[in-house]
C-alpha atoms as a PDB file:
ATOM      1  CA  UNK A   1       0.000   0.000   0.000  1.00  0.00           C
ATOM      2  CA  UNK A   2       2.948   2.191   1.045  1.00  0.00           C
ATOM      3  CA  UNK A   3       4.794   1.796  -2.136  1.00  0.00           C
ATOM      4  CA  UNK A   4       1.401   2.641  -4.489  1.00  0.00           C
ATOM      5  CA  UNK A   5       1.216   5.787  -2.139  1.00  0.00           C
ATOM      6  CA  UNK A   6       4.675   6.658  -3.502  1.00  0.00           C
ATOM      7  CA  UNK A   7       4.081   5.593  -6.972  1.00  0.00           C
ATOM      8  CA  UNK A   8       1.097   7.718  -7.156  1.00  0.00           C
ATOM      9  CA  UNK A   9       3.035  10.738  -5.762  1.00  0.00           C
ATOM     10  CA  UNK A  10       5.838  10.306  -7.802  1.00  0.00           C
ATOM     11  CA  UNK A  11       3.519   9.865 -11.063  1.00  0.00           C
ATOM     12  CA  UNK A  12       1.331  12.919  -9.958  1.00  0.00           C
ATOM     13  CA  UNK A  13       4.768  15.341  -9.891  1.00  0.00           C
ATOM     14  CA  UNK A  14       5.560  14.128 -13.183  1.00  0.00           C
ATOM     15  CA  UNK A  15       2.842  15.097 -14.884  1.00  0.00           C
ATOM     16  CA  UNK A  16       2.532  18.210 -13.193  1.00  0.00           C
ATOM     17  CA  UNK A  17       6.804  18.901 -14.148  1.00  0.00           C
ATOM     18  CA  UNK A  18       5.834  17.170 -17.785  1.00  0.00           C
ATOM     19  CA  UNK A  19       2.711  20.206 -17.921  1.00  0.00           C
ATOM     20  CA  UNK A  20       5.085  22.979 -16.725  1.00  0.00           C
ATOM     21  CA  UNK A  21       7.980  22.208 -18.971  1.00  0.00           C
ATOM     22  CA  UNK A  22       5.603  21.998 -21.889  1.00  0.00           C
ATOM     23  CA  UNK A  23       5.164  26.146 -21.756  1.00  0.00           C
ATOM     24  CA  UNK A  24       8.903  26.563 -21.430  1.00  0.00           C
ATOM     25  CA  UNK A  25       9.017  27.591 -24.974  1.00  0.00           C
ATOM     26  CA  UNK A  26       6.593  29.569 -27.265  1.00  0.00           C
ATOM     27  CA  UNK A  27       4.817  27.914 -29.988  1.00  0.00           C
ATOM     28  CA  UNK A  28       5.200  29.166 -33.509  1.00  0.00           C
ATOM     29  CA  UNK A  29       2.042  30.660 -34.673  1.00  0.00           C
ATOM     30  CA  UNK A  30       0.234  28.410 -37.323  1.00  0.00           C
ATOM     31  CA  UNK A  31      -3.462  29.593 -38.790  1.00  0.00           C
ATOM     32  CA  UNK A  32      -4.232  25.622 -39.217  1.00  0.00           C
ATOM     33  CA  UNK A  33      -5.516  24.831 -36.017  1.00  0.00           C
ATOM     34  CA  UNK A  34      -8.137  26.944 -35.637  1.00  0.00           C
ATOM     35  CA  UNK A  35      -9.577  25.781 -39.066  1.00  0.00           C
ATOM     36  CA  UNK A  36     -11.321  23.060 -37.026  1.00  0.00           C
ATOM     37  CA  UNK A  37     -12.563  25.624 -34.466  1.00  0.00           C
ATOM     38  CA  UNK A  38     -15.591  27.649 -35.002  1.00  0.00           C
ATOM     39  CA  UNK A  39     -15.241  30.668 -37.272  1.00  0.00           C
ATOM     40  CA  UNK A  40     -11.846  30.361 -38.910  1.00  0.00           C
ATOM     41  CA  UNK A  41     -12.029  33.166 -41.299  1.00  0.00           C
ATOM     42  CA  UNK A  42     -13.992  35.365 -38.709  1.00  0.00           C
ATOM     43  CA  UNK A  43     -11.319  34.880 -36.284  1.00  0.00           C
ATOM     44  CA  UNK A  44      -8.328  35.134 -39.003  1.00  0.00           C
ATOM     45  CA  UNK A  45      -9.676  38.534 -40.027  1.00  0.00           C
ATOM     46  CA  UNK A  46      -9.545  39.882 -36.077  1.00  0.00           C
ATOM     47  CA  UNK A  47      -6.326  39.021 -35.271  1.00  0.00           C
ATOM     48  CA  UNK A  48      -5.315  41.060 -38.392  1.00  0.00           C
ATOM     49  CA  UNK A  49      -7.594  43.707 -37.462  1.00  0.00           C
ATOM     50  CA  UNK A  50      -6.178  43.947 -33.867  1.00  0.00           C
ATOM     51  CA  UNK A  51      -2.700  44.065 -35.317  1.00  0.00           C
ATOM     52  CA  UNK A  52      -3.722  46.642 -37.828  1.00  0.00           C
ATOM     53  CA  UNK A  53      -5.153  49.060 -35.461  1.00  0.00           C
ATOM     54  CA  UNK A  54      -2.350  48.203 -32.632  1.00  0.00           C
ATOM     55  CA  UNK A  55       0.688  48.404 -34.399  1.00  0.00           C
ATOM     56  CA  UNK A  56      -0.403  50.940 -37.071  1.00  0.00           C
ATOM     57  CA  UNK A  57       2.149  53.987 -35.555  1.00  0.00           C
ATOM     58  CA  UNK A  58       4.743  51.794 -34.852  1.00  0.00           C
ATOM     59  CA  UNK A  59       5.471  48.537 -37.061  1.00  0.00           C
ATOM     60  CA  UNK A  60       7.725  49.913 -39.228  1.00  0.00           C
ATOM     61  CA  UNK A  61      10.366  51.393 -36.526  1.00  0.00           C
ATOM     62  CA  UNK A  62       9.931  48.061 -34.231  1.00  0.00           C
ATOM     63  CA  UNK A  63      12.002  45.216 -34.566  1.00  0.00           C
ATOM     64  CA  UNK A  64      10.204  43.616 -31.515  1.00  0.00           C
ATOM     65  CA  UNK A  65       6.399  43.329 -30.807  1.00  0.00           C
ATOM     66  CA  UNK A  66       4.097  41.889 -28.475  1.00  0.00           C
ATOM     67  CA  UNK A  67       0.824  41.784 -28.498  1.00  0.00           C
ATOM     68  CA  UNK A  68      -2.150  40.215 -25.968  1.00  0.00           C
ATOM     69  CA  UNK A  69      -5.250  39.403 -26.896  1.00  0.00           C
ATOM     70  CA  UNK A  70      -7.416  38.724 -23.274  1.00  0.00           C
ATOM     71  CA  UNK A  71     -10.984  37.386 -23.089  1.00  0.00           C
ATOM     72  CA  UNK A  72     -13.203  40.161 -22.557  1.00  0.00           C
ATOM     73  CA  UNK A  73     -10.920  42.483 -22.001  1.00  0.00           C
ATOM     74  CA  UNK A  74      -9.481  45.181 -24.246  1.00  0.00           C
ATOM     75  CA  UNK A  75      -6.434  44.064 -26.641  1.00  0.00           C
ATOM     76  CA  UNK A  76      -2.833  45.920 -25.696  1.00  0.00           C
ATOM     77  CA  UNK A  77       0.829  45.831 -27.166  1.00  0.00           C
ATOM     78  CA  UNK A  78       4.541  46.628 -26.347  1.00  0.00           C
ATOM     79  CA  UNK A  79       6.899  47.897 -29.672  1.00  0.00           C
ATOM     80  CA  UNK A  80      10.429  47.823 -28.938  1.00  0.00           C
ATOM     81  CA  UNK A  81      12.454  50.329 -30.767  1.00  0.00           C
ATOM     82  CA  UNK A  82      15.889  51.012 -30.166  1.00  0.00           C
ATOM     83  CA  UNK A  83      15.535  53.729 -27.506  1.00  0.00           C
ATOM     84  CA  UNK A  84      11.620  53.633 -26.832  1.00  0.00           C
ATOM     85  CA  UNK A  85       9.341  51.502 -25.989  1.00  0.00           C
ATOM     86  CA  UNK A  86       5.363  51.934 -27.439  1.00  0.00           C
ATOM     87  CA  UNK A  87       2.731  50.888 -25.415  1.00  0.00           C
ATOM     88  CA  UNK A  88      -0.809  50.694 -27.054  1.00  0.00           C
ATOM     89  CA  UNK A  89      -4.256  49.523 -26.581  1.00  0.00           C
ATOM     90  CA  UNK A  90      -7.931  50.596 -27.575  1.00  0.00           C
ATOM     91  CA  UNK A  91     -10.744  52.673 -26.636  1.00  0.00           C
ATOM     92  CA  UNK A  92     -13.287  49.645 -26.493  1.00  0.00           C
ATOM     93  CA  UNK A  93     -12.467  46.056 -26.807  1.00  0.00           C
ATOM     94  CA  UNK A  94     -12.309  45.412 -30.711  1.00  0.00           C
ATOM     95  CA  UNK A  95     -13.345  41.577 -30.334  1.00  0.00           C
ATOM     96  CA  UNK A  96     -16.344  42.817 -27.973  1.00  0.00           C
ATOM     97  CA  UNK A  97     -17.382  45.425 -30.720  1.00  0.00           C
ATOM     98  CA  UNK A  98     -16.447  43.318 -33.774  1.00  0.00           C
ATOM     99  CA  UNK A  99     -20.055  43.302 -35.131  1.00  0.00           C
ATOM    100  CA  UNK A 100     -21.158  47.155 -33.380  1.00  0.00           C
ATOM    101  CA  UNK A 101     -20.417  49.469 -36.551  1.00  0.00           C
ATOM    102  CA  UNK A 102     -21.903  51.995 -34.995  1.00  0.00           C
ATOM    103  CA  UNK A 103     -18.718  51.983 -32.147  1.00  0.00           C
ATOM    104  CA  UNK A 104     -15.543  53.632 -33.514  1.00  0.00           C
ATOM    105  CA  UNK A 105     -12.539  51.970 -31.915  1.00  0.00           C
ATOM    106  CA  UNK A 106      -9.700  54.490 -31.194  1.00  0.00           C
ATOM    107  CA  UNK A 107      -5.975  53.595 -30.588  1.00  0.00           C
ATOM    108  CA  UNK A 108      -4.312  54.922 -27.231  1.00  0.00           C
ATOM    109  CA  UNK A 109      -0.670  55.176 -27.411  1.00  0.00           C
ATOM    110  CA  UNK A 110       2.373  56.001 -24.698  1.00  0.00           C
ATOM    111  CA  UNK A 111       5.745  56.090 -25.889  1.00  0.00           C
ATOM    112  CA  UNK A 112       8.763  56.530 -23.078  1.00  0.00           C
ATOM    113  CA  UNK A 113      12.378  56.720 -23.682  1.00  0.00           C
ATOM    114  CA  UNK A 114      13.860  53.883 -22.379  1.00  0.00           C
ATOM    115  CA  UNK A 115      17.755  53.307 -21.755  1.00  0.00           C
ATOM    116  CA  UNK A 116      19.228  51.490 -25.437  1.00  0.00           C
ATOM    117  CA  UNK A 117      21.058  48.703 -23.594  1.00  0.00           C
ATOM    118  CA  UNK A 118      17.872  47.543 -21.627  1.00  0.00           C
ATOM    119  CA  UNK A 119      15.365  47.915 -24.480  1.00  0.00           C
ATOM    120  CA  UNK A 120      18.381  45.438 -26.431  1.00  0.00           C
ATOM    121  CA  UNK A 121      18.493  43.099 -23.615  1.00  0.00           C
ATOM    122  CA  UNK A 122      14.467  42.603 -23.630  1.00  0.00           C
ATOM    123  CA  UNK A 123      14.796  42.390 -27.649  1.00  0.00           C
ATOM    124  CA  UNK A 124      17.742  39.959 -27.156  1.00  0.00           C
ATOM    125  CA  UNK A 125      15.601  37.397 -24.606  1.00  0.00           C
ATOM    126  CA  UNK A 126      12.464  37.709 -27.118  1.00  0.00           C
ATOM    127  CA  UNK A 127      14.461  36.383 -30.298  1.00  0.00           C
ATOM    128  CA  UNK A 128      15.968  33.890 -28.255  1.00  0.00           C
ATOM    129  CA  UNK A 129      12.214  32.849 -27.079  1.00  0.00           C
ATOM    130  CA  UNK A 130      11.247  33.557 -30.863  1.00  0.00           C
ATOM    131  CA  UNK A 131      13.885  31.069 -32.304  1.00  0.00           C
ATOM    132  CA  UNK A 132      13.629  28.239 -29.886  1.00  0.00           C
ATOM    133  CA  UNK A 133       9.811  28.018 -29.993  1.00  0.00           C
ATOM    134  CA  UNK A 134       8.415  24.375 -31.016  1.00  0.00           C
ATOM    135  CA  UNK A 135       5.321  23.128 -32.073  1.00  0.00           C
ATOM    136  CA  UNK A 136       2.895  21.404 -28.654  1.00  0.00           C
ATOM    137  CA  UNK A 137       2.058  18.181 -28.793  1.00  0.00           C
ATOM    138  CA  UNK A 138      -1.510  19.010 -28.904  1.00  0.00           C
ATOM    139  CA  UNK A 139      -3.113  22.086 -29.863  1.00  0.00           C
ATOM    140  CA  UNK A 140      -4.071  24.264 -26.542  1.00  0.00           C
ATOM    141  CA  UNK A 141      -7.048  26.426 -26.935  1.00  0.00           C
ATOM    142  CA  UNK A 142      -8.408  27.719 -23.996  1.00  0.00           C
ATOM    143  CA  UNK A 143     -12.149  29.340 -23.351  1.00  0.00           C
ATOM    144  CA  UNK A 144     -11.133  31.564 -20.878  1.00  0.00           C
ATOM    145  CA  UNK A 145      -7.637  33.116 -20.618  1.00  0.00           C
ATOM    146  CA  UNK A 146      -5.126  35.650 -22.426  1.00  0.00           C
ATOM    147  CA  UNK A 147      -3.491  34.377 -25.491  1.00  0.00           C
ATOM    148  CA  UNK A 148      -0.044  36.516 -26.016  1.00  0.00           C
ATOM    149  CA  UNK A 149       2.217  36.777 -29.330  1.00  0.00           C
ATOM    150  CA  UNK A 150       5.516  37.625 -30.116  1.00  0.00           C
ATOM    151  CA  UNK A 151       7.095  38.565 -33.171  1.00  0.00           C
ATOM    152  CA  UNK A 152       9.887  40.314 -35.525  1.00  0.00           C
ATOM    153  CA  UNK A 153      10.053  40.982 -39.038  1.00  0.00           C
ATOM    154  CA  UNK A 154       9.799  37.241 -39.935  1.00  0.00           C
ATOM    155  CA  UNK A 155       8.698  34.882 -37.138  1.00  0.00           C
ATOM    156  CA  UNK A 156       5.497  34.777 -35.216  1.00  0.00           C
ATOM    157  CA  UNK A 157       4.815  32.706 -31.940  1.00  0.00           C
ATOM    158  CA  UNK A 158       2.561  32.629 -29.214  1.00  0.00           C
ATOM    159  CA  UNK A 159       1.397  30.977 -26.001  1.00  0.00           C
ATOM    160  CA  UNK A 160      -1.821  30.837 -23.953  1.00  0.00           C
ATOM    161  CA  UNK A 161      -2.140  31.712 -20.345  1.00  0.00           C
ATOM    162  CA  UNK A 162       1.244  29.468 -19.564  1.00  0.00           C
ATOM    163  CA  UNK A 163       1.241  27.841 -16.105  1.00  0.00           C
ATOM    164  CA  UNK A 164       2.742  29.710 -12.843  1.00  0.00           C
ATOM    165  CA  UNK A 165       7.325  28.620 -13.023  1.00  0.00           C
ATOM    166  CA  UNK A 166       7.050  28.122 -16.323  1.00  0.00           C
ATOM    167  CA  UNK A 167       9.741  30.131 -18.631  1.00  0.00           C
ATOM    168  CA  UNK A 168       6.722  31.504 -20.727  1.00  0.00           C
ATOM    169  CA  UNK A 169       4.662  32.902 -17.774  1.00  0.00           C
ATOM    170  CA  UNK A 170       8.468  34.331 -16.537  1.00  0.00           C
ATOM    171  CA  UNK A 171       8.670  36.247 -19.719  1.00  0.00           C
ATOM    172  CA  UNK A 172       5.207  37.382 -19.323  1.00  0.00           C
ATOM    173  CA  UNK A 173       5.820  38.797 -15.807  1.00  0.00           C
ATOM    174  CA  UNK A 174       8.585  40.519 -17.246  1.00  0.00           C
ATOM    175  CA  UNK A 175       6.652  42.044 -19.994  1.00  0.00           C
ATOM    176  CA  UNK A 176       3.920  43.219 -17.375  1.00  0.00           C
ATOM    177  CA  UNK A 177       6.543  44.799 -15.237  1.00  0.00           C
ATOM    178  CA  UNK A 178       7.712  46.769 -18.713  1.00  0.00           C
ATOM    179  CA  UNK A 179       3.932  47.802 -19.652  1.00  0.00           C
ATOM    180  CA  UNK A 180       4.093  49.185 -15.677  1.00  0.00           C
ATOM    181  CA  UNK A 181       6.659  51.379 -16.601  1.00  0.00           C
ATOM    182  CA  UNK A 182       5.714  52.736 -19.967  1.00  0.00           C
ATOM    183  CA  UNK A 183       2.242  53.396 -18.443  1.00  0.00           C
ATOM    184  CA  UNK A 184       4.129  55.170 -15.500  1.00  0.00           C
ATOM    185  CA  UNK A 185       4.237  59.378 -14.960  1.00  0.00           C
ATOM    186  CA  UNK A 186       8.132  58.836 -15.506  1.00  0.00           C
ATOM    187  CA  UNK A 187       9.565  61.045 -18.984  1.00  0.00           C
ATOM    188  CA  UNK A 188      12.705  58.494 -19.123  1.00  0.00           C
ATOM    189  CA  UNK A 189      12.684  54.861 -17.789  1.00  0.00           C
ATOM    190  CA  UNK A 190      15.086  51.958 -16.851  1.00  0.00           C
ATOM    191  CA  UNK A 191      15.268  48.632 -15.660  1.00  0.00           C
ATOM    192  CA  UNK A 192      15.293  48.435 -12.071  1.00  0.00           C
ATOM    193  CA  UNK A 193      18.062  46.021 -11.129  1.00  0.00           C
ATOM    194  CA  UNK A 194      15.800  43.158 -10.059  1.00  0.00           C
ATOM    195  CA  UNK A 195      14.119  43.406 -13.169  1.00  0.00           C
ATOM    196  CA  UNK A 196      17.473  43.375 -14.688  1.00  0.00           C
ATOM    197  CA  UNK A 197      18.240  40.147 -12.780  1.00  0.00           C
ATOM    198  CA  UNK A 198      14.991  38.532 -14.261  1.00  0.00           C
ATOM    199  CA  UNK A 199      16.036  39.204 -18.148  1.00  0.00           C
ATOM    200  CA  UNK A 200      19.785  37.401 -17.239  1.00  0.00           C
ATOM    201  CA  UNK A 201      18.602  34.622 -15.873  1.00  0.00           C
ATOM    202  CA  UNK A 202      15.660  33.821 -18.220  1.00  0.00           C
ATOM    203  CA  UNK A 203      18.100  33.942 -21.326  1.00  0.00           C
ATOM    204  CA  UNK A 204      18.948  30.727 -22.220  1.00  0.00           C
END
């Protein structure tokens, strides 16, 4: 009895390891899956809508972008340029309003100086992310959580609501911590040192 007590245990921190180290990379964005889900086209023409109306200031002078796309929530984004960092988001929610043509959604932007080696570092840990991402074993959509993408000039990948320890919900902490700061009444900002720490050590 003893020892099924310990295979049990043993088997039940596996899978909960195996789950964790699943979201320690991104996974490169692919259109396929969601052919089987619902309203493919519907929901291919959003994503390029949000992207459209996010990134419409600010693609063409960002190497780096991130964008988040919550349930029921308005859509936001970070653009990482060499010395600034572009923080936008939306009147109304544009998935929320999609069919209300009657509802004009606005952008809302705030753009800080930032300090050129710590907006490279954050563009540095992002590629890395960006290059190393890998396709799940099984396709994860969620109902109710915040999908997030990252992307350059050439590669796309994203990752939904990743699991508390994992590297993916580490970057995302980090990211939050950055929108904290652009958002903040500060003219010029700069990595605090713990936030610092957290880039080093996620780089791989």
């Amino acid at each position: 009895m003893k020892l099924k007590i310990i295979y049990y245990v043993v088997l039940f921190s596996f899978l909960i390891i195996s789950k964790t180290n699943a979201q320690d990379r991104l996974e490169p964005y692919n259109e396929n899956p969601y052919m089987k889900y619902g309203d493919y086209d519907g929901l291919k023409k959003y994503y390029e809508h949000v992207e459209k109306i996010l990134f419409q200031n600010s693609i063409k002078n960002s190497s780096i972008r991130y964008l988040v796309i919550p349930n029921f929530r308005k859509e936001y984004s970070l653009s990482f340029q060499e010395d600034e960092i572009v923080f936008s988001t939306v009147t109304n929610s544009i998935w929320e309003n999609k069919d209300n043509t009657d509802l004009k959604v606005e952008l809302v932007e705030k753009t800080k100086k930032v300090d050129s080696n710590n907006c490279k570092s954050i563009q540095i840990l992002i590629t890395e992310f960006l290059k190393e991402s890998e396709k799940p074993e099984k396709v994860n959509l969620g109902i109710d959580g915040v999908e997030h993408f990252f992307m350059d000039s050439s590669v796309k990948a994203k990752i939904w609501s990743p699991k508390s320890g994992s590297k993916t919900y580490q970057l995302i902490d980090i990211m939050n911590e950055i929108i904290e700061l652009v958002k903040s009444d500060d003219e010029i900002i700069k990595f605090s040192p713990e936030l610092t720490q957290k880039i080093k050590k996620l780089k791989h």
